[in-house]
Protein backbone atom coordinates (compact mmCIF):
# COMPACT_ATOMS: atom_id res chain seq x y z
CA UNK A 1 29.14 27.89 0.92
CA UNK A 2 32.42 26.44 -0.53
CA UNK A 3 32.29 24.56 2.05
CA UNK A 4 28.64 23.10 0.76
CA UNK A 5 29.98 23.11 -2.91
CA UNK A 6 33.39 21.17 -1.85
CA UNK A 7 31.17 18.42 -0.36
CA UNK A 8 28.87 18.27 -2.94
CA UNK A 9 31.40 17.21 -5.21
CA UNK A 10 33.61 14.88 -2.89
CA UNK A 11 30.07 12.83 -2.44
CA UNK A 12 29.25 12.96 -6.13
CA UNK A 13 32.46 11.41 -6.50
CA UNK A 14 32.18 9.18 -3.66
CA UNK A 15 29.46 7.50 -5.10
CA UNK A 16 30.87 7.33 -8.52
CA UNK A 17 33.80 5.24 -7.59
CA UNK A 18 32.33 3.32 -4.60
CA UNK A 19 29.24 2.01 -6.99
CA UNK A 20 32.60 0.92 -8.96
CA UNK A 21 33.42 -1.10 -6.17
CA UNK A 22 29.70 -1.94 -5.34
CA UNK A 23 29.15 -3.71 -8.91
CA UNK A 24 32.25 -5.50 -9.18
CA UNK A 25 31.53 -7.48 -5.62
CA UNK A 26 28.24 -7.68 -5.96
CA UNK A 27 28.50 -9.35 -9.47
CA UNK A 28 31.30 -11.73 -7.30
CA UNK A 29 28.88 -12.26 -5.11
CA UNK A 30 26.38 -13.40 -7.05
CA UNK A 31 28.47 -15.81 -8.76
CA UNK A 32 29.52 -16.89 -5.71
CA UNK A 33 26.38 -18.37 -4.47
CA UNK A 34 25.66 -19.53 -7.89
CA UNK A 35 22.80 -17.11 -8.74
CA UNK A 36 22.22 -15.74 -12.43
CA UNK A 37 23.41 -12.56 -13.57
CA UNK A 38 19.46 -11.32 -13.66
CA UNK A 39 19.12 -12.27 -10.25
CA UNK A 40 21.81 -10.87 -8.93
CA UNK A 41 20.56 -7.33 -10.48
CA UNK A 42 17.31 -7.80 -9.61
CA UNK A 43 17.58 -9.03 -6.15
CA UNK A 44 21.06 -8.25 -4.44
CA UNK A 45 22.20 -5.26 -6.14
CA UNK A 46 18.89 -3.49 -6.04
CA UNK A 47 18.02 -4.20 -2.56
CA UNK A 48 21.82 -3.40 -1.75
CA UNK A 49 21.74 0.03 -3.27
CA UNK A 50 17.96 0.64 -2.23
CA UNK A 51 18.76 0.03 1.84
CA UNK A 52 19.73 3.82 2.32
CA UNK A 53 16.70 5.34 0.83
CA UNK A 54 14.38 2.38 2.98
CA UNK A 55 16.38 3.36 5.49
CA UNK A 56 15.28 7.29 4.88
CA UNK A 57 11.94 6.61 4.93
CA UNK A 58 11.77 4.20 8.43
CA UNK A 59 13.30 7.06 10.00
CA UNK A 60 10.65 9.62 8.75
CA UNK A 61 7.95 7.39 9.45
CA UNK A 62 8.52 5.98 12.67
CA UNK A 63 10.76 8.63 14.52
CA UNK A 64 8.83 11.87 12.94
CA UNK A 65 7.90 13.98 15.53
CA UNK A 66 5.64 16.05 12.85
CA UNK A 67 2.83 15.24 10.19
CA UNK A 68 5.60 17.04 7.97
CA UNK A 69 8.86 15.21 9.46
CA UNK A 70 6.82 11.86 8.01
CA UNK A 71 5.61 13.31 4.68
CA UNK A 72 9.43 13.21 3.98
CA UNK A 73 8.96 9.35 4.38
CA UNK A 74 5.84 9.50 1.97
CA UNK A 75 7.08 11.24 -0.64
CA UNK A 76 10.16 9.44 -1.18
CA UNK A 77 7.83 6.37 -1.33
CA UNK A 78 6.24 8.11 -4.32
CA UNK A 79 9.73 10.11 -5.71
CA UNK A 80 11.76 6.90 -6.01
CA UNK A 81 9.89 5.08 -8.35
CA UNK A 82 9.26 8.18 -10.45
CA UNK A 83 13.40 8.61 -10.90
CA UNK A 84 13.91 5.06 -11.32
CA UNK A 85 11.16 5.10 -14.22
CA UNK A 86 12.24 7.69 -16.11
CA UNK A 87 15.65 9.19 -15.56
CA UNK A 88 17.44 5.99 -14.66
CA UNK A 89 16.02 4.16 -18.35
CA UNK A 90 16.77 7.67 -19.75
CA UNK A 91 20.87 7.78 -18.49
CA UNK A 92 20.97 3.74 -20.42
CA UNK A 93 19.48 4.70 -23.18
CA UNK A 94 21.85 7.44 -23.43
CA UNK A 95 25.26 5.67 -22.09
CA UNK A 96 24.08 2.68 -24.11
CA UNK A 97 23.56 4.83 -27.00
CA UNK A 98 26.70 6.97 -27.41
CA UNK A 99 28.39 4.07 -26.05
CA UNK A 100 27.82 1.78 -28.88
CA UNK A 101 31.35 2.10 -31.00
CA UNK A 102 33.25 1.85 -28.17
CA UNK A 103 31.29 -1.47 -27.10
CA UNK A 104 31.83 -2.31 -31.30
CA UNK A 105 28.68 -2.91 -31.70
CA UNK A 106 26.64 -2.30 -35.24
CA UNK A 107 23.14 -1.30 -33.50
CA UNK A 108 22.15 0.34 -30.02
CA UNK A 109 19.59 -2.56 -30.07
CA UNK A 110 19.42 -3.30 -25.97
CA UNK A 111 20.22 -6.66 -25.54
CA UNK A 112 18.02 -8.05 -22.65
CA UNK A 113 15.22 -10.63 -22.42
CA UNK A 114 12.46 -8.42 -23.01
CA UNK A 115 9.61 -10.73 -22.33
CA UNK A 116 10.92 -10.96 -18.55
CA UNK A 117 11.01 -7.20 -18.47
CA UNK A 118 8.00 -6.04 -19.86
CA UNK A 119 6.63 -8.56 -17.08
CA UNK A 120 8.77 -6.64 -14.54
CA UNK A 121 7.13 -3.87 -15.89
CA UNK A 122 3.65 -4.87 -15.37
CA UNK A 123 3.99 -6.64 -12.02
CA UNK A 124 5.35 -3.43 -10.88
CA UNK A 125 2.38 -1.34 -12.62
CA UNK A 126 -0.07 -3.68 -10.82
CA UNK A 127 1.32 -3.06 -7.57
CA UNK A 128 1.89 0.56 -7.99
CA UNK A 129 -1.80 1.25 -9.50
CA UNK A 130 -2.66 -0.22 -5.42
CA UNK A 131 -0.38 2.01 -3.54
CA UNK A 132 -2.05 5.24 -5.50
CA UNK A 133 -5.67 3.86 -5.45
CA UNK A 134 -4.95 3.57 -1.16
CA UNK A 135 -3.66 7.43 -1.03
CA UNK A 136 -6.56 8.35 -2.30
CA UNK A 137 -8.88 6.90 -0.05
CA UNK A 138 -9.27 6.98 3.91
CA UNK A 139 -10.28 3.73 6.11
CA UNK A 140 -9.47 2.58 9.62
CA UNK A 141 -7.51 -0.59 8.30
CA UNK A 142 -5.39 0.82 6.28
CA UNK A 143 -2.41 0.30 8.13
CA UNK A 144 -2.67 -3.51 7.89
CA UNK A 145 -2.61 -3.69 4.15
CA UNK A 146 1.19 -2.54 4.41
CA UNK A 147 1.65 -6.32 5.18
CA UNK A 148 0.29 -7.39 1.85
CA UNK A 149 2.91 -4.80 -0.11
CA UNK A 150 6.04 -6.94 2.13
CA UNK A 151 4.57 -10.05 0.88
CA UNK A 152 4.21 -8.40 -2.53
CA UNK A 153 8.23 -8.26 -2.34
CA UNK A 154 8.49 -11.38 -1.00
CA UNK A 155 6.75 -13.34 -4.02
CA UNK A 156 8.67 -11.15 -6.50
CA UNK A 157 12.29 -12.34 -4.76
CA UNK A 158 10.93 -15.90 -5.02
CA UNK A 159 9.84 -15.64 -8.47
CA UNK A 160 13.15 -13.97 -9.63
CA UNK A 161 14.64 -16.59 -8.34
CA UNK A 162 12.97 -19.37 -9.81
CA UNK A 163 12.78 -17.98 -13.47
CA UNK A 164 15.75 -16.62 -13.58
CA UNK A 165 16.96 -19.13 -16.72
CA UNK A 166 21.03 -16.36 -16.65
CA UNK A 167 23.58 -18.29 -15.90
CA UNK A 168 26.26 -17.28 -13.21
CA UNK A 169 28.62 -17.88 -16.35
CA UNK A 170 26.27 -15.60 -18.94
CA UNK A 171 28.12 -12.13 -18.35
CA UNK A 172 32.15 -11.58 -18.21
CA UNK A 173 33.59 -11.15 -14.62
CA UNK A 174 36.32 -8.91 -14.15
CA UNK A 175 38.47 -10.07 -10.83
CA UNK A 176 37.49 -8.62 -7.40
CA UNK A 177 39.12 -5.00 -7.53
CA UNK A 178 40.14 -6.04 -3.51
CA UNK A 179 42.11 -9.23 -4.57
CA UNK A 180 43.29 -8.61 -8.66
CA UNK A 181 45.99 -11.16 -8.79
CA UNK A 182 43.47 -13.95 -7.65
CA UNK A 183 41.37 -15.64 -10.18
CA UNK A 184 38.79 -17.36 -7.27
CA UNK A 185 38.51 -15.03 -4.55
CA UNK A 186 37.71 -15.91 -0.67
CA UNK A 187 34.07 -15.26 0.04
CA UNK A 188 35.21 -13.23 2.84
CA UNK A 189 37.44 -10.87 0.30
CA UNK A 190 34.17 -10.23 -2.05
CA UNK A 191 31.76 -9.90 0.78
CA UNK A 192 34.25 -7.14 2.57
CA UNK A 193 34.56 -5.19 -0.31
CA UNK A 194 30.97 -5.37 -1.59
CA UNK A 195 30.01 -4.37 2.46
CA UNK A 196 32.39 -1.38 2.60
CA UNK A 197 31.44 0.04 -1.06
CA UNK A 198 27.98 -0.45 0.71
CA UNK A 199 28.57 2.21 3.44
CA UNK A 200 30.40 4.31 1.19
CA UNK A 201 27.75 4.62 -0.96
CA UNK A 202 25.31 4.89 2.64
CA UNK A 203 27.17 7.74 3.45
CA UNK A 204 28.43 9.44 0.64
CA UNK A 205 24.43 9.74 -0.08
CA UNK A 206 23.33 11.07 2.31
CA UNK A 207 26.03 13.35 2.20
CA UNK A 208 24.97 14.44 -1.36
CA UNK A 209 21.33 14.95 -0.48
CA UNK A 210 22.53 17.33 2.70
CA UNK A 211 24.82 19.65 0.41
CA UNK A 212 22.21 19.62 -2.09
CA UNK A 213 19.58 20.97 0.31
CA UNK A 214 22.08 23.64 1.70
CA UNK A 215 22.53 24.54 -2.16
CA UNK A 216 19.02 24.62 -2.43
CA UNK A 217 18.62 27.37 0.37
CA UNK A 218 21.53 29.10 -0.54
CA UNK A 219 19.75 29.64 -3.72
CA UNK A 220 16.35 30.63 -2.61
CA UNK A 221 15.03 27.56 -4.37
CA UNK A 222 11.38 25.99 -2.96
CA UNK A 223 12.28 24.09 0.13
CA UNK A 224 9.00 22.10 -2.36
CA UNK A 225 11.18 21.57 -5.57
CA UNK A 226 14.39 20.60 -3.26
CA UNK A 227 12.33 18.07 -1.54
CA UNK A 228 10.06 16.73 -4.20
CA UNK A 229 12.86 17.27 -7.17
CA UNK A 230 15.75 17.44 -6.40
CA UNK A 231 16.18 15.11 -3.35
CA UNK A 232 14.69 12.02 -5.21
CA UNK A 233 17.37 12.21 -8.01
CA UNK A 234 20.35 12.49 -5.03
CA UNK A 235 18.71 8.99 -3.40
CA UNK A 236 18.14 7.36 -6.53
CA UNK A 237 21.72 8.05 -7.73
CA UNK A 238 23.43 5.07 -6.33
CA UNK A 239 21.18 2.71 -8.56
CA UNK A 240 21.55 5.50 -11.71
CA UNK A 241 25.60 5.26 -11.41
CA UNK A 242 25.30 1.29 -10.79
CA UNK A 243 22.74 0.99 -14.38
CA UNK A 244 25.80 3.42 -15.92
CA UNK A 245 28.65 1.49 -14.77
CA UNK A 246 27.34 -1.55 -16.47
CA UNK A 247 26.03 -0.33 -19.36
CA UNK A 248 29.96 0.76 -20.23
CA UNK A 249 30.77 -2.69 -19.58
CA UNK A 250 28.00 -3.46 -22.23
CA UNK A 251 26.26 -5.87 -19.15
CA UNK A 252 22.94 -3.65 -20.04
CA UNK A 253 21.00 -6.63 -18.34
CA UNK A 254 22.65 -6.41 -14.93
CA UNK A 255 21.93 -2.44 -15.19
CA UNK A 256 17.77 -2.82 -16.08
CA UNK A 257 17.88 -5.54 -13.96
CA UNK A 258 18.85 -3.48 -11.44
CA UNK A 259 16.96 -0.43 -11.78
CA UNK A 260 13.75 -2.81 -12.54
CA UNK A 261 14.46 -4.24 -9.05
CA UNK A 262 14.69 -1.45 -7.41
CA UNK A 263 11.74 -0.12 -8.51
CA UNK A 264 9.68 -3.33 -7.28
CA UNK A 265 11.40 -2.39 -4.08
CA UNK A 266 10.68 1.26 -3.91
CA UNK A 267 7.01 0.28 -4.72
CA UNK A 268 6.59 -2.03 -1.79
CA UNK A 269 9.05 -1.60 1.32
CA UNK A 270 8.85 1.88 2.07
CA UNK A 271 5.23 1.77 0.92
CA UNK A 272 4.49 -0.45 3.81
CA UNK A 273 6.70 1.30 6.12
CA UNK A 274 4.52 4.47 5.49
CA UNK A 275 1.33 2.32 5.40
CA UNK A 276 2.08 1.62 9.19
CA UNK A 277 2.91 4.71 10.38
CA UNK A 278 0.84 7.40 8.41
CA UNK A 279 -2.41 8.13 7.23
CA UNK A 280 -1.07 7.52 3.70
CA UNK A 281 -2.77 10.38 1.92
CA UNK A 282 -1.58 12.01 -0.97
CA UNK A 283 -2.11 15.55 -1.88
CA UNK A 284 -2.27 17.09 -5.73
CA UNK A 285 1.75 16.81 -6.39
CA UNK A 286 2.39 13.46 -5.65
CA UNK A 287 -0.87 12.26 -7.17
CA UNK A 288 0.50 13.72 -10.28
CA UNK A 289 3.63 11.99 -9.14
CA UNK A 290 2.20 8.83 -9.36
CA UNK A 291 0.21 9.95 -12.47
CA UNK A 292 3.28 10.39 -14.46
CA UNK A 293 5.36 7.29 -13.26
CA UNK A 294 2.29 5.32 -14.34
CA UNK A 295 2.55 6.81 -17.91
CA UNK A 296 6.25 5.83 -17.98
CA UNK A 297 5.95 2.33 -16.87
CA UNK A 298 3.30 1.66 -19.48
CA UNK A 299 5.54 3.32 -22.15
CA UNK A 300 8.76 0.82 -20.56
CA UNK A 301 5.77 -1.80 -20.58
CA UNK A 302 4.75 -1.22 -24.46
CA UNK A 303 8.33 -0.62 -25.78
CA UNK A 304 9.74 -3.94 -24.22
CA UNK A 305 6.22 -6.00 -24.89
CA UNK A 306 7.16 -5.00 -28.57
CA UNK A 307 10.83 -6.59 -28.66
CA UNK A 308 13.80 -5.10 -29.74
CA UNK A 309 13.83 -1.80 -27.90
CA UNK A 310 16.57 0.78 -29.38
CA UNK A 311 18.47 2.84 -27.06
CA UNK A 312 17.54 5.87 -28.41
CA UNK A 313 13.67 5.08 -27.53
CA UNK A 314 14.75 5.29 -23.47
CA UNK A 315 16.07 8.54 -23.55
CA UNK A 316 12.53 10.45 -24.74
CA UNK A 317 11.04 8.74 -20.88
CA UNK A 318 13.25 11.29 -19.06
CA UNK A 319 11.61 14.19 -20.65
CA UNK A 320 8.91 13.06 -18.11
CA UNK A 321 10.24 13.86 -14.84
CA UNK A 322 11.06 17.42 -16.41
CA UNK A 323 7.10 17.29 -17.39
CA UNK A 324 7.03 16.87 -13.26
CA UNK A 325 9.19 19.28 -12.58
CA UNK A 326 7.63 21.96 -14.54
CA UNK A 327 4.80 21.12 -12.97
CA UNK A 328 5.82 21.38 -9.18
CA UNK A 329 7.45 24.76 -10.11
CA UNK A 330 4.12 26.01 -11.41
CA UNK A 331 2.06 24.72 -8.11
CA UNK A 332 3.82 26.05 -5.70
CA UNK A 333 4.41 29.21 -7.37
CA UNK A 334 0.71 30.27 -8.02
CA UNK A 335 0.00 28.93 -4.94
């Protein structure tokens, strides 16, 4: 059990500083090949930080020996959004928030372009509203349609790309932590360090999730609430400790740029992985899983559709994965 604990904590910490190492190249890297600073949020950072869980739920998928082994793959399909959409705006709201004298600013107005991200928002909400209607519903080409959710991405990387109107110049680079003393680093030097923060993070995840699933059995919790919960907030924490990092630099654009990329991500490639390879049927929790991400999203929607979205008005959208939580306790209890 120390043992567990002692690992839990090295992880925690191993993503931490390695997500420190993580932003810094990627933002390099981005800069390097002369893409905007909302691009390189939306695009490299998320699809950077979102590999390992894709990676989680090929495995499930394709290599599950058991209808259960590949429900793993499902629900993470359906728990990754959900953290992204509530917990992950929640934690920059906050930061952003109690942050604000230290950043010497006079408001905890979030400064992004909130026309592009309410768009995010609904693009995402159109795709999503597909992938629930599909688990609720049973037909023998099914599995094809996972090809539709990959071109899905596709368009969304292209359009990111086009609109992004960010300059490489718009946010303040610090130098490459790897090479300090040089103003105009090597590519090689930013992709190395960007590559290794990558695995650390890889690894250091997985890591967390493991300890967190020996804690969970250790204390008699619902192998249900560890694997619908808890394990969605250890997968999702590399893009949660990416959004924090920048919002202390007060670069709240790279950090909802990242998250909202992410969650595009999350709603499509492991989607179509699990398209493929199951029957892609969802049962009462993650309906209600889907249920309340949907709710969130249109709030995100609504609030950034407005303009001028406060800090303080992100934080309230957590609330709703402890609305989920209650409500996988109570399931699997009377049941």
């Amino acid at each position: 059990m120390l043992l567990t604990c002692f690992l839990f904590l090295v992880s925690a910490g191993a993503i931490y500083f390695a997500c420190e190492y993580f932003v810094n190249g990627v933002e390099w890297f981005g800069r390097k090949l002369n893409l905007g600073a909302t691009t390189t949020g939306t695009v490299l950072a998320a699809f950077g930080t979102a590999l390992p869980e894709s990676a989680v739920t090929f495995v499930a998928v394709i290599f599950g020996k058991t209808p259960e082994a590949k429900d793993i793959g499902v629900g993470a399909a359906l728990g990754g959004p959900l953290v992204l959409a509530t917990i992950a705006y929640a934690v920059v709201g906050f930061a952003l928030y109690a942050g604000r004298k230290r950043l010497k600013r006079n408001d905890s107005r979030v400064r992004v372009d909130n026309r592009r991200l309410a768009r995010d928002q609904a693009w995402f909400l159109g795709i999503f509203v597909v992938k629930i209607g599909l688990g609720l519903v049973a037909f023998a080409w099914k599995p094809w349609l996972g090809v539709l959710f990959l071109l899905a991405y596709a368009f969304y990387v292209w359009r990111e790309m086009r609109d992004d109107t960010s300059g490489p110049e718009d946010e303040e680079l610090e130098p490459l932590t790897f090479r300090r003393g040089d103003p105009n680093p090597a590519m090689g030097w930013v992709v190395l360090q960007t590559g290794l923060a990558l695995l650390v993070i890889a690894v250091a995840s997985r890591t967390f999730v493991w300890q967190l699933e020996s804690l969970g059995e250790f204390l008699h919790l619902s192998p249900h609430l560890v694997a619908l919960v808890l394990s969605p907030v250890a997968t999702e924490l590399p893009e949660t400790v990416n959004a924090l990092i920048w919002v202390r630099q007060g670069k709240e654009r790279l950090a909802l740029a990242n998250i909202s990329g992410a969650m595009m991500i999350q709603a499509t490639i492991p989607s179509s992985l699990a398209l493929f390879a199951t029957p892609w049927l969802f049962d009462t929790p993650l309906i209600v899983a889907g249920a309340i991400t949907a709710v969130a999203v249109v709030a995100l929607w609504a609030m950034f559709r407005r303009g001028a979205v406060e800090a303080r008005w992100l934080m309230p959208i957590g609330a709703l994965y402890g609305v989920f939580a209650l409500f996988v306790g109570w399931y699997f209890g009377a049941g």
